[in-house]
C-alpha atoms as a PDB file:
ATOM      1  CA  UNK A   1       0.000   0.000   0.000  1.00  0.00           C
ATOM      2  CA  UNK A   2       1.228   3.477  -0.941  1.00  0.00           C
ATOM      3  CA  UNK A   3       1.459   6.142   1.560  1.00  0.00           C
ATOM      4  CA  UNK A   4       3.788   8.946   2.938  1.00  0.00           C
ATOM      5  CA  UNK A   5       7.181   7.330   3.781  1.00  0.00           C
ATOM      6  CA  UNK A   6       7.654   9.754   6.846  1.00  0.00           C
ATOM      7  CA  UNK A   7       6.496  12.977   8.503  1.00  0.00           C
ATOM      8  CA  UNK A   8       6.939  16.233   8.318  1.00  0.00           C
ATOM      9  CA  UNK A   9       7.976  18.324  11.582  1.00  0.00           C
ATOM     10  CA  UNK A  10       4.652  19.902  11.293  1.00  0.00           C
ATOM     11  CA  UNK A  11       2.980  16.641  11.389  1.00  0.00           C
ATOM     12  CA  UNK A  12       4.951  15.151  14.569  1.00  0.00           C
ATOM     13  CA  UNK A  13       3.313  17.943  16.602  1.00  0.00           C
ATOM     14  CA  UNK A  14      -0.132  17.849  15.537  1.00  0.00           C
ATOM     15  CA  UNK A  15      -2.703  16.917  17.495  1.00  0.00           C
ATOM     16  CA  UNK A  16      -4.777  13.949  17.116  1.00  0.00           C
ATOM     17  CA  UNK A  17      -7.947  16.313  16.505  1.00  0.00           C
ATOM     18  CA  UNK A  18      -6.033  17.686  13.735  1.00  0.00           C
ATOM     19  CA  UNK A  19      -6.627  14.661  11.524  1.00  0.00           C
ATOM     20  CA  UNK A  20     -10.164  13.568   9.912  1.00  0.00           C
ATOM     21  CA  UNK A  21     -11.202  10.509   8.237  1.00  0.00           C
ATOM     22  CA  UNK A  22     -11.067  11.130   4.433  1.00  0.00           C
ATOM     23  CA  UNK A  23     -11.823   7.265   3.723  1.00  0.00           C
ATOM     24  CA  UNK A  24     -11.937   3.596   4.780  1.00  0.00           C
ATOM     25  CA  UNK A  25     -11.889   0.456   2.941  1.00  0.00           C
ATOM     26  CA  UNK A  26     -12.322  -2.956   4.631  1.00  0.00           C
ATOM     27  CA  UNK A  27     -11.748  -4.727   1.001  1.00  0.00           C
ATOM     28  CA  UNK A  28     -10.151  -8.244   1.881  1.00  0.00           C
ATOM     29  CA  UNK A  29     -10.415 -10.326   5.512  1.00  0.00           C
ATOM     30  CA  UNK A  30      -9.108  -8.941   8.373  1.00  0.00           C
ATOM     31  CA  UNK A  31      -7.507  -6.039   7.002  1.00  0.00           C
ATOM     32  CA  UNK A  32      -8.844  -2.391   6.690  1.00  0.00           C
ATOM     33  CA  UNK A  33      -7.378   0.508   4.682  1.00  0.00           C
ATOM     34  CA  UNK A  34      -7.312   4.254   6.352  1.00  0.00           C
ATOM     35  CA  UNK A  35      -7.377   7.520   4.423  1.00  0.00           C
ATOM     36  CA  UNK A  36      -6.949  10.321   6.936  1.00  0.00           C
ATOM     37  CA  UNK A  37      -5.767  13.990   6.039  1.00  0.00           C
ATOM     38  CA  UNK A  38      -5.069  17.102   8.536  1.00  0.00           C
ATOM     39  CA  UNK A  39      -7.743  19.686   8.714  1.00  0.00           C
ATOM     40  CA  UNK A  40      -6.035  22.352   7.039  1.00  0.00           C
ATOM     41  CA  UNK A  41      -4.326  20.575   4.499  1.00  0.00           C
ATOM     42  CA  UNK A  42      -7.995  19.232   3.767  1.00  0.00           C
ATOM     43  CA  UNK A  43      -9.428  23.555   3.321  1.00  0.00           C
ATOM     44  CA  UNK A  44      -6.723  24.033   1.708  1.00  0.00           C
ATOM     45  CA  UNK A  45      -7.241  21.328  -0.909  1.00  0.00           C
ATOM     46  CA  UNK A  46      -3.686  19.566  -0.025  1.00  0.00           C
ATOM     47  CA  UNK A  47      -4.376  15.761  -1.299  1.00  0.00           C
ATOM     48  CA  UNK A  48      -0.577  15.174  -1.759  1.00  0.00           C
ATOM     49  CA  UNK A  49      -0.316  14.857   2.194  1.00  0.00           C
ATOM     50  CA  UNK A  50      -2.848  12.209   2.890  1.00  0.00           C
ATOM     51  CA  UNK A  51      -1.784   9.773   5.281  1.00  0.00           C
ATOM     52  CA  UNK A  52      -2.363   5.792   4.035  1.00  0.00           C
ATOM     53  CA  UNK A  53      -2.549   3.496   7.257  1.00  0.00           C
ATOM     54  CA  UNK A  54      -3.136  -0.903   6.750  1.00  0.00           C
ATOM     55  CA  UNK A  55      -4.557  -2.680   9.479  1.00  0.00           C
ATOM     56  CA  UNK A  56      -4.427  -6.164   9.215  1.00  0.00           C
ATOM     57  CA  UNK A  57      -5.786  -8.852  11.921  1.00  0.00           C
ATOM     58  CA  UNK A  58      -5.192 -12.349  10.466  1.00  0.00           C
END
């Protein structure tokens, strides 16, 4: 899964309100795909810092 390979300083000391839910796929079993974006960068239209988290539970 693509994703961001690291954060920015800005992102280290954001706050976990900071961050919304853009999108969430639960596509195979046990594993679900997060989308989530800060606030601002989301006003501001900034789609090249989304944040791609995997969980998987096999």
């Amino acid at each position: 899964m693509a994703g961001s390979a690291h954060l920015e300083d800005d992102d280290r000391d954001s706050h976990p309100d900071d961050w919304v839910l853009l999108a969430q796929w639960c596509g195979f079993p046990g594993g679900t795909v997060f989308w989530t974006i800060r606030r601002q960068d989301l006003a501001e239209r900034r789609f090249d810092r989304v944040e791609v988290q995997m969980h998987a539970n096999p």
